[in-house]
N, C-alpha and C. Protein backbone atom coordinates (compact mmCIF):
# COMPACT_ATOMS: atom_id res chain seq x y z
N UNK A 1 83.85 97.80 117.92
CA UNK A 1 85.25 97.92 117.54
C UNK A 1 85.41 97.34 116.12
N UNK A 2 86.01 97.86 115.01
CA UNK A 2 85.74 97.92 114.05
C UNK A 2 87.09 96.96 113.64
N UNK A 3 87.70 96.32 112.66
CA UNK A 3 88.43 95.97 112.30
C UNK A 3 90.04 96.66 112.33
N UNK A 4 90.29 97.30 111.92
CA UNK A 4 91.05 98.45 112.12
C UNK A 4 91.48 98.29 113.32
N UNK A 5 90.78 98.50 114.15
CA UNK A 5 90.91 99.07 116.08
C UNK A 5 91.44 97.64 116.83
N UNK A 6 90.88 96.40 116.08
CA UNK A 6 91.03 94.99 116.68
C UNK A 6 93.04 95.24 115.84
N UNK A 7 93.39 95.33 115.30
CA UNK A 7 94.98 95.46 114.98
C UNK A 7 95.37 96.26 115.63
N UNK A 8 94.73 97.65 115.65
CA UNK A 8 95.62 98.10 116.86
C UNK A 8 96.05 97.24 118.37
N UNK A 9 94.86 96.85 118.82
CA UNK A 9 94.86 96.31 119.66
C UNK A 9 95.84 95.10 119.90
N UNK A 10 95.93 94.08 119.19
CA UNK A 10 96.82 92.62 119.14
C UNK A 10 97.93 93.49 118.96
N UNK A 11 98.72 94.39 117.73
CA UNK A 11 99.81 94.83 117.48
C UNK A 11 100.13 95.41 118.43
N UNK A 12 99.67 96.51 119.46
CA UNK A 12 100.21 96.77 120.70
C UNK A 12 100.80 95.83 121.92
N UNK A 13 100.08 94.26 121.29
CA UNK A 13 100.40 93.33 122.00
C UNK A 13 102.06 92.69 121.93
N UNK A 14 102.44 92.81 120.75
CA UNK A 14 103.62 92.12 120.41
C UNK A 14 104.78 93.08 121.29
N UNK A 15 105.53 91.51 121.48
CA UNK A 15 106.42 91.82 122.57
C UNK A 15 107.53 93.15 122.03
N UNK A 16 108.68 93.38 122.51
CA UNK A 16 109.57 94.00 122.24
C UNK A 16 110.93 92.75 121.92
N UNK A 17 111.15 92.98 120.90
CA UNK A 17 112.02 92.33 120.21
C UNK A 17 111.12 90.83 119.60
N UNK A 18 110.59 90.75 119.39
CA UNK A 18 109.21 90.07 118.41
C UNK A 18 109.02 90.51 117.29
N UNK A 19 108.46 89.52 116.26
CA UNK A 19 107.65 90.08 115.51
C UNK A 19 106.81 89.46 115.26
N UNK A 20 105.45 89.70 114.32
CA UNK A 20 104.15 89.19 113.98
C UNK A 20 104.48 89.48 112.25
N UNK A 21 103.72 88.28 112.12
CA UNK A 21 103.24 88.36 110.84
C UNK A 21 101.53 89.16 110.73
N UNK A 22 101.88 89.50 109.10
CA UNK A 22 100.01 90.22 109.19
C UNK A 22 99.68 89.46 108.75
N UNK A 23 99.58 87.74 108.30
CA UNK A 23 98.46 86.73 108.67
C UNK A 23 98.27 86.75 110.26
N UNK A 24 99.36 86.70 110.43
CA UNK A 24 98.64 86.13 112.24
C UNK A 24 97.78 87.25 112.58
N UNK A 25 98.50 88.59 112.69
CA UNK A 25 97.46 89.91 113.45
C UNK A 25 96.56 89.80 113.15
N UNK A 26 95.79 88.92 111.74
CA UNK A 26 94.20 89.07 111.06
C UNK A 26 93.94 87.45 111.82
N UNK A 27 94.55 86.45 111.93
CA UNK A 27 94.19 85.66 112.38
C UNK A 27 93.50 85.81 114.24
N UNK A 28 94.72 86.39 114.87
CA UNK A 28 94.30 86.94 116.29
C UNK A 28 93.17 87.67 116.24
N UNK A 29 92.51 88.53 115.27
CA UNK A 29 91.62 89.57 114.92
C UNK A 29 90.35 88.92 114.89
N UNK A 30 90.31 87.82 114.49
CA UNK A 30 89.17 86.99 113.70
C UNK A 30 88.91 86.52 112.72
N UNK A 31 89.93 87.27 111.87
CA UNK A 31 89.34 87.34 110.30
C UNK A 31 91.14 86.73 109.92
N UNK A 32 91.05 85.81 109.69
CA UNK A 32 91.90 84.97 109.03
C UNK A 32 92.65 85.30 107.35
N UNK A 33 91.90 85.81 106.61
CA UNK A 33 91.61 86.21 105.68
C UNK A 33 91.65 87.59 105.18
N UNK A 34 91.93 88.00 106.38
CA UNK A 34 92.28 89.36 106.12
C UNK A 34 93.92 89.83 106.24
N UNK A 35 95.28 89.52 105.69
CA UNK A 35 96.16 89.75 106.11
C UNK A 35 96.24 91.16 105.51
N UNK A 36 96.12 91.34 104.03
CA UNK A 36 96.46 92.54 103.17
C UNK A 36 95.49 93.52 104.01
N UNK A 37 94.71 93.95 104.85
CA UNK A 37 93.68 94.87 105.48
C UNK A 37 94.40 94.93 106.06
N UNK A 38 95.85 94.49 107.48
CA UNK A 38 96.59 94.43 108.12
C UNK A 38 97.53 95.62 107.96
N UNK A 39 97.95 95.27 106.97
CA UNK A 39 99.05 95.90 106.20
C UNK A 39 98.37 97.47 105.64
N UNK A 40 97.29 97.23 105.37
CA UNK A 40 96.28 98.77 105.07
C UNK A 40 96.37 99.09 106.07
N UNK A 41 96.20 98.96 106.89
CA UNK A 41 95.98 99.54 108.21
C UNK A 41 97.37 100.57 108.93
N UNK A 42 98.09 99.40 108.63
CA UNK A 42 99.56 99.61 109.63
C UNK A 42 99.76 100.96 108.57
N UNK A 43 99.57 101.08 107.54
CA UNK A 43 100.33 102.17 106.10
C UNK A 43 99.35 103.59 106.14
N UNK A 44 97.60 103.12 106.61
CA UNK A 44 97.15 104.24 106.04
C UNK A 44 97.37 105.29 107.55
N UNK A 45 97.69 104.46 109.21
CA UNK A 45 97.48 104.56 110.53
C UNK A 45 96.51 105.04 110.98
N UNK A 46 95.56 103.63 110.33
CA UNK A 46 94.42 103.26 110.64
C UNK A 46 93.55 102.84 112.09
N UNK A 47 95.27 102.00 112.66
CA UNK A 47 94.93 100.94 113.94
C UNK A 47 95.41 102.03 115.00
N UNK A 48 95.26 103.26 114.58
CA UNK A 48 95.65 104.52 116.22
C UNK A 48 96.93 104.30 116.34
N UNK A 49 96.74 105.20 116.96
CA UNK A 49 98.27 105.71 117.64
C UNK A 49 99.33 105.13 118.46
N UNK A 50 100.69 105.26 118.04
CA UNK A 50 101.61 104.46 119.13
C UNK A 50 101.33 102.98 118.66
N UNK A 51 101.41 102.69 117.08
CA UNK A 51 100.98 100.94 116.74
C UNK A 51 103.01 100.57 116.82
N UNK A 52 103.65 99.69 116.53
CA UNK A 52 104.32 99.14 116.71
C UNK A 52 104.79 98.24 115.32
N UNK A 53 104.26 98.99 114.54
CA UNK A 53 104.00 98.61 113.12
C UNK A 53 105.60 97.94 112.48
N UNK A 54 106.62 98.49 113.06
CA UNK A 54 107.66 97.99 112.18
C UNK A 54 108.25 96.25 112.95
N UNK A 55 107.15 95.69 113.61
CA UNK A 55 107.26 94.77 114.31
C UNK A 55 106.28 93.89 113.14
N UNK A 56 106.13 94.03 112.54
CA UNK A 56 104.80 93.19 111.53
C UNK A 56 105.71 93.40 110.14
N UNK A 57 105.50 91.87 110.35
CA UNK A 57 106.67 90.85 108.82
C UNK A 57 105.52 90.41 107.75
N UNK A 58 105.97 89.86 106.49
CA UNK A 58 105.15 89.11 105.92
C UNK A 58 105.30 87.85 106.27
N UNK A 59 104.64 86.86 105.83
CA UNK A 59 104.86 85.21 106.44
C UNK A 59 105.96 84.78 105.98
N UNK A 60 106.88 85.45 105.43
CA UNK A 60 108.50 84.57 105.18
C UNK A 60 109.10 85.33 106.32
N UNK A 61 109.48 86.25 106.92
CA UNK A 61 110.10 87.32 107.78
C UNK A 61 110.63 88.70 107.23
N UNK A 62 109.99 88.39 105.85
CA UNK A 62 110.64 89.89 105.11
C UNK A 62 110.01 90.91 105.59
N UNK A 63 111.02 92.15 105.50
CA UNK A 63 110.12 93.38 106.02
C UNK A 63 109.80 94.04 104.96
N UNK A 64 108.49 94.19 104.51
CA UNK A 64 107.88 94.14 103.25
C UNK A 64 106.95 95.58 103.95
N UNK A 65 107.34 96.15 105.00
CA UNK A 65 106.08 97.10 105.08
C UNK A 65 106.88 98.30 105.02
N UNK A 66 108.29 98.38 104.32
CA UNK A 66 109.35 99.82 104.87
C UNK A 66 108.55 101.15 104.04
N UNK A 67 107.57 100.73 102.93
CA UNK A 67 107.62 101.76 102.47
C UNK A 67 106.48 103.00 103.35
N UNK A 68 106.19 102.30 104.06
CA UNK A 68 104.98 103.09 104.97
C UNK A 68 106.31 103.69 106.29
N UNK A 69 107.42 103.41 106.09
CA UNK A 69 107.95 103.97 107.07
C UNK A 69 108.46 105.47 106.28
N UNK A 70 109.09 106.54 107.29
CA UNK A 70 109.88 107.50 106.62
C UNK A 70 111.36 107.25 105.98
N UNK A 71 112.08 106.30 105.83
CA UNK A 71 113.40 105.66 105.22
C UNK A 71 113.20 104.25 104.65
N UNK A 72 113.76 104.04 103.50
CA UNK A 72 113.86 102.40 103.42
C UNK A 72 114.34 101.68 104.63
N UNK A 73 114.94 102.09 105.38
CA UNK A 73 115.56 101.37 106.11
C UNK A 73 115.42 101.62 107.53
N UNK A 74 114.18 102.22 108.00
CA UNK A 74 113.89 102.96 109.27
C UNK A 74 113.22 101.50 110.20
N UNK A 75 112.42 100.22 109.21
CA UNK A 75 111.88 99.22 109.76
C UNK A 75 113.17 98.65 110.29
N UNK A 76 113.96 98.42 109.24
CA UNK A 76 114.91 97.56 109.87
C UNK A 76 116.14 98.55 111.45
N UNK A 77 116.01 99.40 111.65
CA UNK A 77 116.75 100.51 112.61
C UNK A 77 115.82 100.45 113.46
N UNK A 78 114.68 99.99 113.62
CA UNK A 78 114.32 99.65 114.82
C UNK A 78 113.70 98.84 115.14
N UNK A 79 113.92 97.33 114.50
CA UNK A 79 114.02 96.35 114.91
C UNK A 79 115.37 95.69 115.39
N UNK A 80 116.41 96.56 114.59
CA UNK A 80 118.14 96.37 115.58
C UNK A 80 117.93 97.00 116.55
N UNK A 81 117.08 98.41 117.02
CA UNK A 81 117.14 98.82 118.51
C UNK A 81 116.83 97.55 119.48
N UNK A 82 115.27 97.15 118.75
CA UNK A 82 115.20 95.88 120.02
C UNK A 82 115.73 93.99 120.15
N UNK A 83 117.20 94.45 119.46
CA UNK A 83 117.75 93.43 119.29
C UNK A 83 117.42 92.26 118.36
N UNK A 84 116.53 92.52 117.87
CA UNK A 84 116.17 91.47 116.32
C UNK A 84 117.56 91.46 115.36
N UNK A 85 117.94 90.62 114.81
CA UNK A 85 118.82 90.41 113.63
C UNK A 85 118.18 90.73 112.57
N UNK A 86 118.77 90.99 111.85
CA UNK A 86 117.92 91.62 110.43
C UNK A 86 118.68 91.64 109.33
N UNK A 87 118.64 90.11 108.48
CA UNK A 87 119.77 89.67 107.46
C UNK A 87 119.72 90.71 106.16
N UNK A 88 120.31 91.01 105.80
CA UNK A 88 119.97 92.00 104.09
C UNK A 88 120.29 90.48 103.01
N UNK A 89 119.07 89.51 102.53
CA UNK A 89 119.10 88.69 101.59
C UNK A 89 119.92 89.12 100.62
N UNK A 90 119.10 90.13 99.62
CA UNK A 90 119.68 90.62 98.50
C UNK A 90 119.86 92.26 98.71
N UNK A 91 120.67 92.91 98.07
CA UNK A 91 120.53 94.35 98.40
C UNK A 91 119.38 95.29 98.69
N UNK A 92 118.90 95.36 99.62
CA UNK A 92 117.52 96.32 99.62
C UNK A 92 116.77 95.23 100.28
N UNK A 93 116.81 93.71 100.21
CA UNK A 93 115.91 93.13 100.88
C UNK A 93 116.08 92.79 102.30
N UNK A 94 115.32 92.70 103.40
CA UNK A 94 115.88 92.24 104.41
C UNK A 94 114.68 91.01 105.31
N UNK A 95 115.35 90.42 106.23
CA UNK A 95 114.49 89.58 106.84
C UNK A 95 115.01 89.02 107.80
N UNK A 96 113.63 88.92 108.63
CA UNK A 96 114.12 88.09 110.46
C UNK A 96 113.65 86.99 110.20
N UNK A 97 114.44 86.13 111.00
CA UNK A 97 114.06 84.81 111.24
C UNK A 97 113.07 84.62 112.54
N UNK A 98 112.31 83.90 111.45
CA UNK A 98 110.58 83.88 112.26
C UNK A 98 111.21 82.65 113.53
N UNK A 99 111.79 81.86 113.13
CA UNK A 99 112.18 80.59 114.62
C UNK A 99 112.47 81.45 115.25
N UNK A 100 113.24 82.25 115.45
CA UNK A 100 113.76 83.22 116.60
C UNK A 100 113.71 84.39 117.09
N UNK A 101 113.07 84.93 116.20
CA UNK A 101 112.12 86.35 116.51
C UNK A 101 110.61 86.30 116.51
N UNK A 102 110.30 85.29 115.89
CA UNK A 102 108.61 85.16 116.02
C UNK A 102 107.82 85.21 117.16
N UNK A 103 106.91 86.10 117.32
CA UNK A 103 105.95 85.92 118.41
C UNK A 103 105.12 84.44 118.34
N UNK A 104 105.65 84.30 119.52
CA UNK A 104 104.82 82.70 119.62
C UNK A 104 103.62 83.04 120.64
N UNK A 105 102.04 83.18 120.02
CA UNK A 105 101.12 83.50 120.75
C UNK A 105 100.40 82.24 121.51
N UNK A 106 100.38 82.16 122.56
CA UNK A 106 99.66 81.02 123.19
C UNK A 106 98.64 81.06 122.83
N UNK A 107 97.74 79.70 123.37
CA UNK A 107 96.16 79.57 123.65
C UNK A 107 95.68 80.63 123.92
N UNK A 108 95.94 80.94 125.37
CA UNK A 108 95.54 81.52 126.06
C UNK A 108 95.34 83.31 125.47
N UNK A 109 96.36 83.90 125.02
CA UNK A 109 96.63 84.76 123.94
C UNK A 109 95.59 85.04 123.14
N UNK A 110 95.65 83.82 122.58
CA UNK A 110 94.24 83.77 121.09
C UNK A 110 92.84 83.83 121.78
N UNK A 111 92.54 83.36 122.93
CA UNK A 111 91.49 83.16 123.52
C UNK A 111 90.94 84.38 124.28
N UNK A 112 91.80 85.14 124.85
CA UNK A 112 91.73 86.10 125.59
C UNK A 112 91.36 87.54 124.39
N UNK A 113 91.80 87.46 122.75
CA UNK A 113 91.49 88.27 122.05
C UNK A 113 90.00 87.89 121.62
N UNK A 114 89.95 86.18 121.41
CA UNK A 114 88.86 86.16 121.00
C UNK A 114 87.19 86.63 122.10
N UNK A 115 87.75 86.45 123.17
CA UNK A 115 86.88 86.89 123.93
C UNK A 115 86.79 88.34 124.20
N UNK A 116 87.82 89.48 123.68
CA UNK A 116 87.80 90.83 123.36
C UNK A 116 86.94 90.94 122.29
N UNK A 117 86.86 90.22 121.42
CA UNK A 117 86.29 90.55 119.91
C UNK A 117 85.00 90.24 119.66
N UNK A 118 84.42 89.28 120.50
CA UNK A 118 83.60 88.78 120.12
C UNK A 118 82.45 89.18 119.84
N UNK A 119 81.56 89.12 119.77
CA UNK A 119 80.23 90.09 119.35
C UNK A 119 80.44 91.49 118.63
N UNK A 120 82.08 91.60 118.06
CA UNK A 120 81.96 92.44 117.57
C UNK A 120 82.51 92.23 115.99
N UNK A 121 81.76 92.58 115.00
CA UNK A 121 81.78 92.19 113.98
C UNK A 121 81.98 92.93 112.57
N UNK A 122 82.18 94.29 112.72
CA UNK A 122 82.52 94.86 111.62
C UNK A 122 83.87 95.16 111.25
N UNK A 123 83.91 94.64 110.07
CA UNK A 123 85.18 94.79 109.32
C UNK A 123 85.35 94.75 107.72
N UNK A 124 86.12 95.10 107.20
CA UNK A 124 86.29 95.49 105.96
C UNK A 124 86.10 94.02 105.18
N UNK A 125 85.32 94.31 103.96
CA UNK A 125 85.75 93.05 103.28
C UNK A 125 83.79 91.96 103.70
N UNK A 126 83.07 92.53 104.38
CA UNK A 126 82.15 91.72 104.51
C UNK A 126 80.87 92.40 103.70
């Protein structure tokens, strides 16, 4: 399972009305260090089919990934479907609050991916 496929995988994980940052999805992944591959991924639809992509923030809560959607404003229209708030900062900018929309991944969470991943080791960037 290739890098790529390990995001699909965690991002199918995030709840409904959640969101993830793409440090964390590369952190859950293995690769810590990989957030911007995250974000490649979610844009080029890399991580397969049915990803959940407009659920993945940058590490402030901005939604920084709209342009991979079909509207500026299609990330934020369906993150109001699943009840997320979604402040407009400045005109055009918008952002959730990570205290209250953030996926909070347990131990158990991280452990259960890392034991999906393990022995498997290819990914971009090595």
């Amino acid at each position: 399972m290739d890098f790529y496929q390990r995001v699909g995988v965690v991002c199918r994980e995030i709840p409904k009305g959640k969101v993830a940052t793409y440090g964390q999805i590369a952190l859950l992944c293995g690769k810590p260090q990989n957030s911007r591959q995250v974000g490649y991924a979610l844009n080029r639809g890399l991580a397969g089919p049915d990803i959940p992509a407009h659920r993945v923030v940058n590490h402030q809560g901005y939604l920084t990934g709209a342009k991979a959607f079909e509207t500026d404003d299609a990330q934020k229209k369906l993150l109001e479907t699943e009840h997320v708030e979604v402040t407009e900062e400045r005109p055009g900018i918008f952002r959730v609050a990570l205290s209250v929309y953030g996926w909070k991944t347990t131990l158990d969470e991280a452990e259960t991916f890392y034991r999906m991943f393990q022995g498997q080791d290819s990914s971009p960037g090595e």
